[in-house]
Protein backbone atom coordinates (compact mmCIF):
# COMPACT_ATOMS: atom_id res chain seq x y z
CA UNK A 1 17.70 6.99 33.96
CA UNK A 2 18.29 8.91 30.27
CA UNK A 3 19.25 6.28 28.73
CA UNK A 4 15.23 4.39 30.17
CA UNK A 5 13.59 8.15 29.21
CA UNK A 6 14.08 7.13 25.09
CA UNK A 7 13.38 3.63 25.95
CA UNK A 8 10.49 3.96 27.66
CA UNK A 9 9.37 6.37 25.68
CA UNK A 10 9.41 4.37 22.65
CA UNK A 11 7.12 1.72 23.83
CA UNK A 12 4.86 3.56 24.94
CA UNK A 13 4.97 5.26 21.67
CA UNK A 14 4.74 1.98 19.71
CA UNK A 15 2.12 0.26 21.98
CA UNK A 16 -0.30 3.65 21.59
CA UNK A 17 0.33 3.35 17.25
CA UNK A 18 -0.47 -0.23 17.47
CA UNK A 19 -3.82 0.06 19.23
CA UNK A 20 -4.74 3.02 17.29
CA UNK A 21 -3.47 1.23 13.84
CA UNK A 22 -5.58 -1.94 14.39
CA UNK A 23 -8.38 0.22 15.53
CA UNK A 24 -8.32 1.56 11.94
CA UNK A 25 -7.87 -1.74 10.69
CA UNK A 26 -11.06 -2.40 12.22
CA UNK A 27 -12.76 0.46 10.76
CA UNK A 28 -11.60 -0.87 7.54
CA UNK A 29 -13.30 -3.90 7.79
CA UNK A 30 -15.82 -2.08 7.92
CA UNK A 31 -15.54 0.20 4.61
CA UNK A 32 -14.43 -2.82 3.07
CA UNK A 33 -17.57 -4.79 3.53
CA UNK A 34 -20.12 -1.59 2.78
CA UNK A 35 -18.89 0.84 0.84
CA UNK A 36 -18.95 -1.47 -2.09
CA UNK A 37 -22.35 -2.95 -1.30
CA UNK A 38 -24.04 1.03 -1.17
CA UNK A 39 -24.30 0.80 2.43
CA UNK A 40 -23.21 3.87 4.46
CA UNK A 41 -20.66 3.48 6.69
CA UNK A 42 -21.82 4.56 9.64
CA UNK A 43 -25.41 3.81 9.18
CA UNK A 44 -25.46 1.30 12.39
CA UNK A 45 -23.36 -0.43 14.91
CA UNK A 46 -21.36 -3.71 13.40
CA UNK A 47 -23.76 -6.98 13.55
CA UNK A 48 -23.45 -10.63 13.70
CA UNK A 49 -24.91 -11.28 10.49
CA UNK A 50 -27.26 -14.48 11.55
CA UNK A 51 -28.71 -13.14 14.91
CA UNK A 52 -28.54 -9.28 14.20
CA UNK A 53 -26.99 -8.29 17.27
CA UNK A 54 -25.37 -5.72 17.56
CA UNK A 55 -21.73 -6.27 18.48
CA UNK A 56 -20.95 -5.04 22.23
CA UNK A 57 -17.84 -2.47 22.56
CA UNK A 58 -15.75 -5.29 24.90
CA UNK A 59 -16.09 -7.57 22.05
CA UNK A 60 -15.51 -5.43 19.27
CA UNK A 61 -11.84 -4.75 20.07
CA UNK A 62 -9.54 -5.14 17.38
CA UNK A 63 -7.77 -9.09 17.38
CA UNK A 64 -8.23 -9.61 20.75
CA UNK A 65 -12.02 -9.75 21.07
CA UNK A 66 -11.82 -11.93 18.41
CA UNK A 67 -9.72 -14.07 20.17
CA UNK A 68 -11.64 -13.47 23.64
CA UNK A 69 -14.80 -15.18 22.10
CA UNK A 70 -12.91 -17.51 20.24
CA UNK A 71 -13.93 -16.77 16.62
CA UNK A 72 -17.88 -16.86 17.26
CA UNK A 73 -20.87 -14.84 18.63
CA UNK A 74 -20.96 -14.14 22.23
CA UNK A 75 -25.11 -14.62 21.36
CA UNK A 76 -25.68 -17.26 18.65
CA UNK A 77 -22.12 -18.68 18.39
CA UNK A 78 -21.95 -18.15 14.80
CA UNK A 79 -18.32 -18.18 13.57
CA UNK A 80 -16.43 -14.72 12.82
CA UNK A 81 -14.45 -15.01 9.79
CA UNK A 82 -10.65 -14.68 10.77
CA UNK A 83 -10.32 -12.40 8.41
CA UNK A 84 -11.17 -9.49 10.28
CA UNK A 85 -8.31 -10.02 13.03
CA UNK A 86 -5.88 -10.42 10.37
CA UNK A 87 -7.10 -7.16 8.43
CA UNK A 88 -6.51 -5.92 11.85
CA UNK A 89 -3.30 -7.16 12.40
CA UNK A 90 -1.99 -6.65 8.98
CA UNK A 91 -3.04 -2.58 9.36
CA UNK A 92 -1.28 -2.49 12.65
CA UNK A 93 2.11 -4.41 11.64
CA UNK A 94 2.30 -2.44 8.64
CA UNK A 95 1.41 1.22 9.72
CA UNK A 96 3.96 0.33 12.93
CA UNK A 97 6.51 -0.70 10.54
CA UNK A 98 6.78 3.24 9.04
CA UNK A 99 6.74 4.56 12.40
CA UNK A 100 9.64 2.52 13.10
CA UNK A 101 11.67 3.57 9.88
CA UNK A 102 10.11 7.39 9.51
CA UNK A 103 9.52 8.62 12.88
CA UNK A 104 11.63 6.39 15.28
CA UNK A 105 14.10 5.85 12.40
CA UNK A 106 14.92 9.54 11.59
CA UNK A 107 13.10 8.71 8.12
CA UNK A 108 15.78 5.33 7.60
CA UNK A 109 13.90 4.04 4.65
CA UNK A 110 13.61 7.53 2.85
CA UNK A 111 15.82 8.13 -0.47
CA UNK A 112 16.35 11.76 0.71
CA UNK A 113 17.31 13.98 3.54
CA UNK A 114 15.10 15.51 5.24
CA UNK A 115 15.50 19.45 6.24
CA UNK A 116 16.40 19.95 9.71
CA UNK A 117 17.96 16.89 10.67
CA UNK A 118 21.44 16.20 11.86
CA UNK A 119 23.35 12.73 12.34
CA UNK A 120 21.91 10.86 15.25
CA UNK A 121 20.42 7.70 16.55
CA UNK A 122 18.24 9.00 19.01
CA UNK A 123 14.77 9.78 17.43
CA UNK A 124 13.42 10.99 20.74
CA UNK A 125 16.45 14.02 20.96
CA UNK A 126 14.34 15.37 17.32
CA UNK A 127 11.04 14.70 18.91
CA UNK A 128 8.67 16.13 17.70
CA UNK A 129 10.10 16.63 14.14
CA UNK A 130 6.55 17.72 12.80
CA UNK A 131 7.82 16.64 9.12
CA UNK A 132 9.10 13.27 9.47
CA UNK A 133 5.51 12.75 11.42
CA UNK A 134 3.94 14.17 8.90
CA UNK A 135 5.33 12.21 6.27
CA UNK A 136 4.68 8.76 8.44
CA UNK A 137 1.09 10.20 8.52
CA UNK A 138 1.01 10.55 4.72
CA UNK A 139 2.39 7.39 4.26
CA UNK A 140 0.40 5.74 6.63
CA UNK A 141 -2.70 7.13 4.80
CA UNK A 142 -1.77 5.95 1.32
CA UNK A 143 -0.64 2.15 2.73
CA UNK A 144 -4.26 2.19 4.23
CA UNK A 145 -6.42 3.77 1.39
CA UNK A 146 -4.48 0.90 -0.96
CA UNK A 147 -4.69 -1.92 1.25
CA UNK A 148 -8.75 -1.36 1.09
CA UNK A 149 -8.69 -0.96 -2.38
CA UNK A 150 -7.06 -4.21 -2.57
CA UNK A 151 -9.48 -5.83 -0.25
CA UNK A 152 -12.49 -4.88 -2.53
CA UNK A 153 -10.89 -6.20 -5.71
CA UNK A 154 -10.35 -9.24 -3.56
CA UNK A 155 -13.98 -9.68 -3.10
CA UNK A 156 -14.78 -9.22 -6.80
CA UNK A 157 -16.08 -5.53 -6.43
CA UNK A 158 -14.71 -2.05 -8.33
CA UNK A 159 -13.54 0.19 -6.10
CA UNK A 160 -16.04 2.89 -5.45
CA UNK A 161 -15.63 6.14 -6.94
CA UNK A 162 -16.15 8.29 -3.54
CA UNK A 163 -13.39 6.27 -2.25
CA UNK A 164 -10.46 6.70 -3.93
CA UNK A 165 -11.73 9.80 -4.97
CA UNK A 166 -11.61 10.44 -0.95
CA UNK A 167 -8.32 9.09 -1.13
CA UNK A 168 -7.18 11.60 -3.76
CA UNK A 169 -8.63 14.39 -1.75
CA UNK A 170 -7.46 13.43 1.23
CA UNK A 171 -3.89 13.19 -0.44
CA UNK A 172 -4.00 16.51 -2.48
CA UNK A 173 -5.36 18.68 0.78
CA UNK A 174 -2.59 17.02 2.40
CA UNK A 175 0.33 17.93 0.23
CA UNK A 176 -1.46 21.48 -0.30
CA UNK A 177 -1.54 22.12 3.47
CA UNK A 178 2.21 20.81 4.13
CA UNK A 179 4.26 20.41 0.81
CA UNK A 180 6.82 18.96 2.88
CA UNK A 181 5.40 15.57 2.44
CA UNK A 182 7.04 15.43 -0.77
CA UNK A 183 10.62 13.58 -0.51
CA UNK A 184 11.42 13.42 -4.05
CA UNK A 185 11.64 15.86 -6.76
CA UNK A 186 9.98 15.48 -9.87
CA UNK A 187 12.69 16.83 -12.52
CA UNK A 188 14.49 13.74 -14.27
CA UNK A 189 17.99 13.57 -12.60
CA UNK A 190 18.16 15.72 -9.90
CA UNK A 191 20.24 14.33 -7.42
CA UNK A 192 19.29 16.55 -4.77
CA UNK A 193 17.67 19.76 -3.48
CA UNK A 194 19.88 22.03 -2.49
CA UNK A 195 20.49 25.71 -3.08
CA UNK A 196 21.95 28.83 -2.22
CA UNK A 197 23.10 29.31 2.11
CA UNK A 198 23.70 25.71 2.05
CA UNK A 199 20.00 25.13 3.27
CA UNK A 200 17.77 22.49 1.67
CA UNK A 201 15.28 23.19 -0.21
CA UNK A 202 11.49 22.87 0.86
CA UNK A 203 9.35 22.12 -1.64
CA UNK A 204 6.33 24.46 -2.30
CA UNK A 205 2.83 23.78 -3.48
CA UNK A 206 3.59 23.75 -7.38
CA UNK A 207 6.33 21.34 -6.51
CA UNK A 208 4.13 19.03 -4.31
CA UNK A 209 1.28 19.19 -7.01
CA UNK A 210 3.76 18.81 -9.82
CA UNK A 211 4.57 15.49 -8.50
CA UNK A 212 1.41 14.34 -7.66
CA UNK A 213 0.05 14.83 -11.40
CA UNK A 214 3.39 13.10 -13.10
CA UNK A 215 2.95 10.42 -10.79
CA UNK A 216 -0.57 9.90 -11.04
CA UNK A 217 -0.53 9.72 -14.87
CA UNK A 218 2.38 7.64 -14.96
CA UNK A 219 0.66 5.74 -12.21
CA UNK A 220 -2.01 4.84 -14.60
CA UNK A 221 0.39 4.07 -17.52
CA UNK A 222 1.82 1.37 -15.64
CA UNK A 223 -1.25 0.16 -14.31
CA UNK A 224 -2.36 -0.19 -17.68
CA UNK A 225 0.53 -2.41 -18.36
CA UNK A 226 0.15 -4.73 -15.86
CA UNK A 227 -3.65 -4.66 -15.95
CA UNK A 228 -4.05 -5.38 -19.68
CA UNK A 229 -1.64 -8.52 -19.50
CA UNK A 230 -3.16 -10.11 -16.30
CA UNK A 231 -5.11 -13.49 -16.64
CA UNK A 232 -5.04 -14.20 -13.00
CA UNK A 233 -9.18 -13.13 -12.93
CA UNK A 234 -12.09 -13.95 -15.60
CA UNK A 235 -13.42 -10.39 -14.36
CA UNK A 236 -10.35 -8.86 -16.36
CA UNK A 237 -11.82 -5.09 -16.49
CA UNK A 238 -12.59 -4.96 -13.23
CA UNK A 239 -9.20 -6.36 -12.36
CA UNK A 240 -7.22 -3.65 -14.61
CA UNK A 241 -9.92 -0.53 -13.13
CA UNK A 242 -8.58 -1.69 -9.46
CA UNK A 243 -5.07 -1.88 -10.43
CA UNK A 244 -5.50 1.54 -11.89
CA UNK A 245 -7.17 3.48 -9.12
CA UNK A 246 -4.54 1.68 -6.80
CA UNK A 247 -1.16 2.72 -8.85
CA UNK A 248 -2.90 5.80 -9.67
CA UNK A 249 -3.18 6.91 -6.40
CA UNK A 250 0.64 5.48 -5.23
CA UNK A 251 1.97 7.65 -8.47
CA UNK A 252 -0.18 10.74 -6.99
CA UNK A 253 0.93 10.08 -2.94
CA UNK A 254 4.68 9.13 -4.09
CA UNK A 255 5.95 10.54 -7.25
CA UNK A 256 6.78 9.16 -10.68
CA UNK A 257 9.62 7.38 -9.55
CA UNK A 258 8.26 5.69 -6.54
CA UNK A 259 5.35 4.28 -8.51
CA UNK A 260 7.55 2.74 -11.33
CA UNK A 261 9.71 1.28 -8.05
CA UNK A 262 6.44 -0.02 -7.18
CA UNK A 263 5.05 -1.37 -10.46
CA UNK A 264 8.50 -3.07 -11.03
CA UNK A 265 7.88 -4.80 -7.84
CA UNK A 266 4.17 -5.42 -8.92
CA UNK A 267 5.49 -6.92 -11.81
CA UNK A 268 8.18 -9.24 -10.08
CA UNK A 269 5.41 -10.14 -7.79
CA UNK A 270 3.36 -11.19 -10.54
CA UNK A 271 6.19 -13.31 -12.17
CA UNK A 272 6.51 -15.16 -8.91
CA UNK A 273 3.38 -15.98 -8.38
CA UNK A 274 2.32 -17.67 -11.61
CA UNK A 275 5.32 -19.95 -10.96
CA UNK A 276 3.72 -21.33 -7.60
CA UNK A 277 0.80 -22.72 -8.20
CA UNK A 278 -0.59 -22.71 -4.62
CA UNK A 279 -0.65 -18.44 -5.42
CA UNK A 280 -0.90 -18.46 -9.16
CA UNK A 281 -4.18 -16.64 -9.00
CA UNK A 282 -3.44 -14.32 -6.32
CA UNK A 283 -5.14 -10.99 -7.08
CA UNK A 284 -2.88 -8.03 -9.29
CA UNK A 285 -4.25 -5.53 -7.04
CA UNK A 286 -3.20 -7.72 -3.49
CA UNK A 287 0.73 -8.34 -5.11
CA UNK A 288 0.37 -4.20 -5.99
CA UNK A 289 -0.53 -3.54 -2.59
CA UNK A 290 1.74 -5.72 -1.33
CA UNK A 291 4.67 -3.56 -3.52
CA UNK A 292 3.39 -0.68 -1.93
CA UNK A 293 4.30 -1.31 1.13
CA UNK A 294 7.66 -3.01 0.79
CA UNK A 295 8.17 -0.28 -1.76
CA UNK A 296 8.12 2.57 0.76
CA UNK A 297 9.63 0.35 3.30
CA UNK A 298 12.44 -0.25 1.12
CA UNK A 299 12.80 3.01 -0.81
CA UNK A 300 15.97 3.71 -0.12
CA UNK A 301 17.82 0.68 -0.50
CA UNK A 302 16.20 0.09 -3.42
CA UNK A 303 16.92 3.56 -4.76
CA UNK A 304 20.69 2.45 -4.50
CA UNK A 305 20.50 -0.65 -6.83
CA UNK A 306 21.75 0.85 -10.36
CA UNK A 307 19.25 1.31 -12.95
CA UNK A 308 16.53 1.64 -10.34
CA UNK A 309 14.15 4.34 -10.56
CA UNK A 310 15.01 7.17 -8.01
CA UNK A 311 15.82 10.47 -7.58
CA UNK A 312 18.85 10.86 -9.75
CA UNK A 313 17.02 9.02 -12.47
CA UNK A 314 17.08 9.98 -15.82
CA UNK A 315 15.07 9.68 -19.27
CA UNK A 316 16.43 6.82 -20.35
CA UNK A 317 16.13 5.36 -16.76
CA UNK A 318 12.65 5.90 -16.79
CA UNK A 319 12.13 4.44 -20.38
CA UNK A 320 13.87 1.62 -19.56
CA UNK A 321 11.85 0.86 -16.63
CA UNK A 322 8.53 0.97 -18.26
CA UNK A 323 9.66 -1.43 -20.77
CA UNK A 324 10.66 -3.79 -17.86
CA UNK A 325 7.41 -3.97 -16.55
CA UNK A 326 5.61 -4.06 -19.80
CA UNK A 327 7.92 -7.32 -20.66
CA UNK A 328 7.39 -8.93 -17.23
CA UNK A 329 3.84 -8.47 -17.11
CA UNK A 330 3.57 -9.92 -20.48
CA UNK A 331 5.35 -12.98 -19.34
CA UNK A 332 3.86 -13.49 -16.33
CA UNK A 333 0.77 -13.83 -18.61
CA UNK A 334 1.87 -16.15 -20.97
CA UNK A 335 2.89 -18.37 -18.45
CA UNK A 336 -0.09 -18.03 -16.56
CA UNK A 337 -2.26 -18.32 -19.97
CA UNK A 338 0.24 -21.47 -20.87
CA UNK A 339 -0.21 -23.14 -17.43
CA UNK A 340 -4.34 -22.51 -18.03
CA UNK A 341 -4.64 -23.79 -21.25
CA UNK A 342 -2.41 -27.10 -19.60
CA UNK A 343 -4.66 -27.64 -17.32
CA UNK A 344 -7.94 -27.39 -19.28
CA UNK A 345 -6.92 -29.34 -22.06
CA UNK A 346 -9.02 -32.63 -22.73
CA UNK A 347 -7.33 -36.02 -22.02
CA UNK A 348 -7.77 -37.69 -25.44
CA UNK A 349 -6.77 -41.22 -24.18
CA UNK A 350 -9.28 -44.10 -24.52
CA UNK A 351 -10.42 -44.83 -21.21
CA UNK A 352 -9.25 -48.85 -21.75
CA UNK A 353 -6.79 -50.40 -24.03
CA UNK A 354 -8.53 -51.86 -27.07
C-alpha cells in the first residue's frame, strides 16, 4: 500500500496537469487567432466561423471534442481545422514533460541543485517542494508565452506588443515575488553557489533581475544573428522582430547562458532544415521555439558537453559561442539562398532540337 500511495498519486497528478495544460492550449488558440487581428480576447464565446454559433461547452473540450464531432460543426458541419487539437496536444505534452523532469523528477533536467533537496527518487517524500513547483510554473509559462509567439509568426503576423510585453511582466513579477526561480547565476564561471555554513545560496532580487537583463540583451544579440541571416520568409523583418521578442524573452526567463544553449540549438535547427527540402522553409521562430523547449528539457545534459554554455562558463566560452551561431546561421542561409536561386533559375534549353 506505500509503495501504490506515490503511484497513485502520480497519476492523478499527471492526468489533472494534462487536462489543465491542454485547457490552456485551448485558450491559446484562442490568443493566437485574436490578439493579432485587434480582437479582444474575451470579447465573446469561440464561433464556428461559417454559421456563427457559438461553440457549446461539451464540444469545446480540448482534443477530444474535436474528435467527438469528428473535425466539423455539430450545426453546419463545417470542418475544424486540426490544428487546434494539435495546439492542444502539443501544450499538454510539452508542459507535462517539465512536470515530469522538475516536479516529479526532483528538477532532473536542471544544471543546478536546488536548496533543500537531498538524494532521492521519490518526488512525492519532497512534496510539496514549493520551489521546484515554482520553477515548473515559470518554466511552464515561458514554453507557453513562446510557443504563441511562434504561432503568430507562423501565420505571417508580428507579435503584439501587449503580449510579450505581458510576457515580460508576467516573468519579471514572477522572479521579483520568488527569486528562487533563478537556477543559474549570472557571473561568468561560477561553478556553483555556495557559501559560508555549507548552505546554498538563494538568490535575491538583484540576482534574479541581474539575470533577467544579461539574458534579455544577449537574447536579442543572438536573435539578431539568426534573424538577419534567415531567407526562409520574403517577410524578412517581420521574421527577425519575432525571433527577437521570442529569444528576448528566453534570455530574460533563463539567463545568458540558457539562451545562447538555445540559439545554438536554433541555429542547428536551422542548418537542418535547409538540408530537407520537405522543411526548408520552416519558420525561424517555430525551430526557436522548438529549441526552447528541448533546451530546458535538456539543460543539464547539455550543460555537460564541453564548450557548452553553462554555469561554469567563461568569457571566452561565451565568445566562442556567439561566433558559432553567427557562422551557422550564415550558412544555413547561403544554402538556403543557393538552393533558391537553383530552383528559380530559367531553363535556357530550346524546347526541340534544331
Amino acid at each position: 500500500m506505500s509503495e501504490l500511495s506515490p503511484l497513485l498519486a502520480t497519476l492523478v497528478l499527471v492526468v489533472w496537469f494534462f487536462a489543465t495544460a491542454a485547457a490552456l492550449g485551448s485558450f491559446l488558440n484562442v490568443i493566437v487567432w485574436r490578439m493579432p487581428r485587434g480582437i479582444s480576447v474575451g470579447a465573446s464565446r469561440s464561433r464556428c466561423p461559417k454559421c456563427e454559433n457559438p461553440i457549446s461547452f461539451r464540444d469545446n473540450v480540448p482534443i477530444a471534442g474535436w474528435l467527438m464531432l469528428r473535425g466539423r460543426c455539430r450545426n453546419c458541419g463545417e470542418g475544424i481545422s486540426l490544428r487546434y487539437p494539435i495546439v492542444e496536444a502539443v501544450v499538454a505534452v510539452a508542459l507535462s514533460t517539465l512536470l515530469f523532469l522538475e516536479v516529479i523528477g526532483l528538477g532532473g533536467n536542471l544544471p543546478m541543485q536546488i536548496p533543500g533537496l537531498v538524494h532521492s527518487t521519490n518526488w512525492f517524500s519532497h512534496f510539496p517542494n514549493w520551489t521546484l513547483i515554482g520553477i515548473c510554473g515559470y518554466h511552464s509559462m515561458l514554453l507557453y508565452f513562446v510557443l504563441g509567439f511562434a504561432l503568430i509568426d507562423y501565420d505571417g503576423y508580428r507579435v503584439p506588443a501587449r503580449l510579450w510585453v505581458t510576457g515580460l511582466a508576467a516573468g519579471g513579477a514572477a522572479l521579483l515575488s520568488y527569486p528562487s526561480l533563478v537556477v543559474v547565476p549570472v557571473r561568468w564561471g561560477q561553478e556553483q553557489i555556495t557559501v559560508t555554513s555549507g548552505t546554498t545560496f538563494v538568490p535575491g532580487a538583484i540576482d534574479a533581475l541581474s539575470v533577467a537583463a544579461a539574458g534579455g540583451v544577449l537574447g536579442v544579440c543572438v536573435a539578431l544573428l539568426l534573424g538577419l541571416s534567415d531567407s526562409s520568409t520574403v517577410d524578412r523583418k517581420r521574421s527577425c522582430y519575432n525571433v527577437v521578442v521570442l529569444l528576448g524573452a528566453v534570455g530574460a526567463y533563463l539567463g545568458w547562458q540558457a539562451v545562447l544553449s538555445v540559439a545554438l540549438l536554433t541555429a542547428a535547427g536551422r542548418l537542418i532544415a535547409v538540408l530537407i527540402p520537405a522543411v526548408r522553409c520552416a519558420p525561424l521562430a517555430l525551430i526557436a521555439a522548438t529549441a526552447t523547449f528541448f533546451g530546458i528539457v535538456l539543460w543539464k545534459p547539455l550543460c555537460s558537453v564541453s564548450g557548452w554554455p553553462g554555469p561554469s562558463s567563461g568569457l571566452m566560452t561565451t565568445i566562442g559561442a556567439v561566433m558559432l551561431v553567427g557562422a551557422v546561421a550564415t550558412l544555413a542561409g547561403f544554402i538556403q539562398r543557393s538552393s533558391e536561386n537553383a530552383t528559380h533559375e530559367p531553363d535556357e534549353s530550346p524546347d526541340f532540337e534544331p
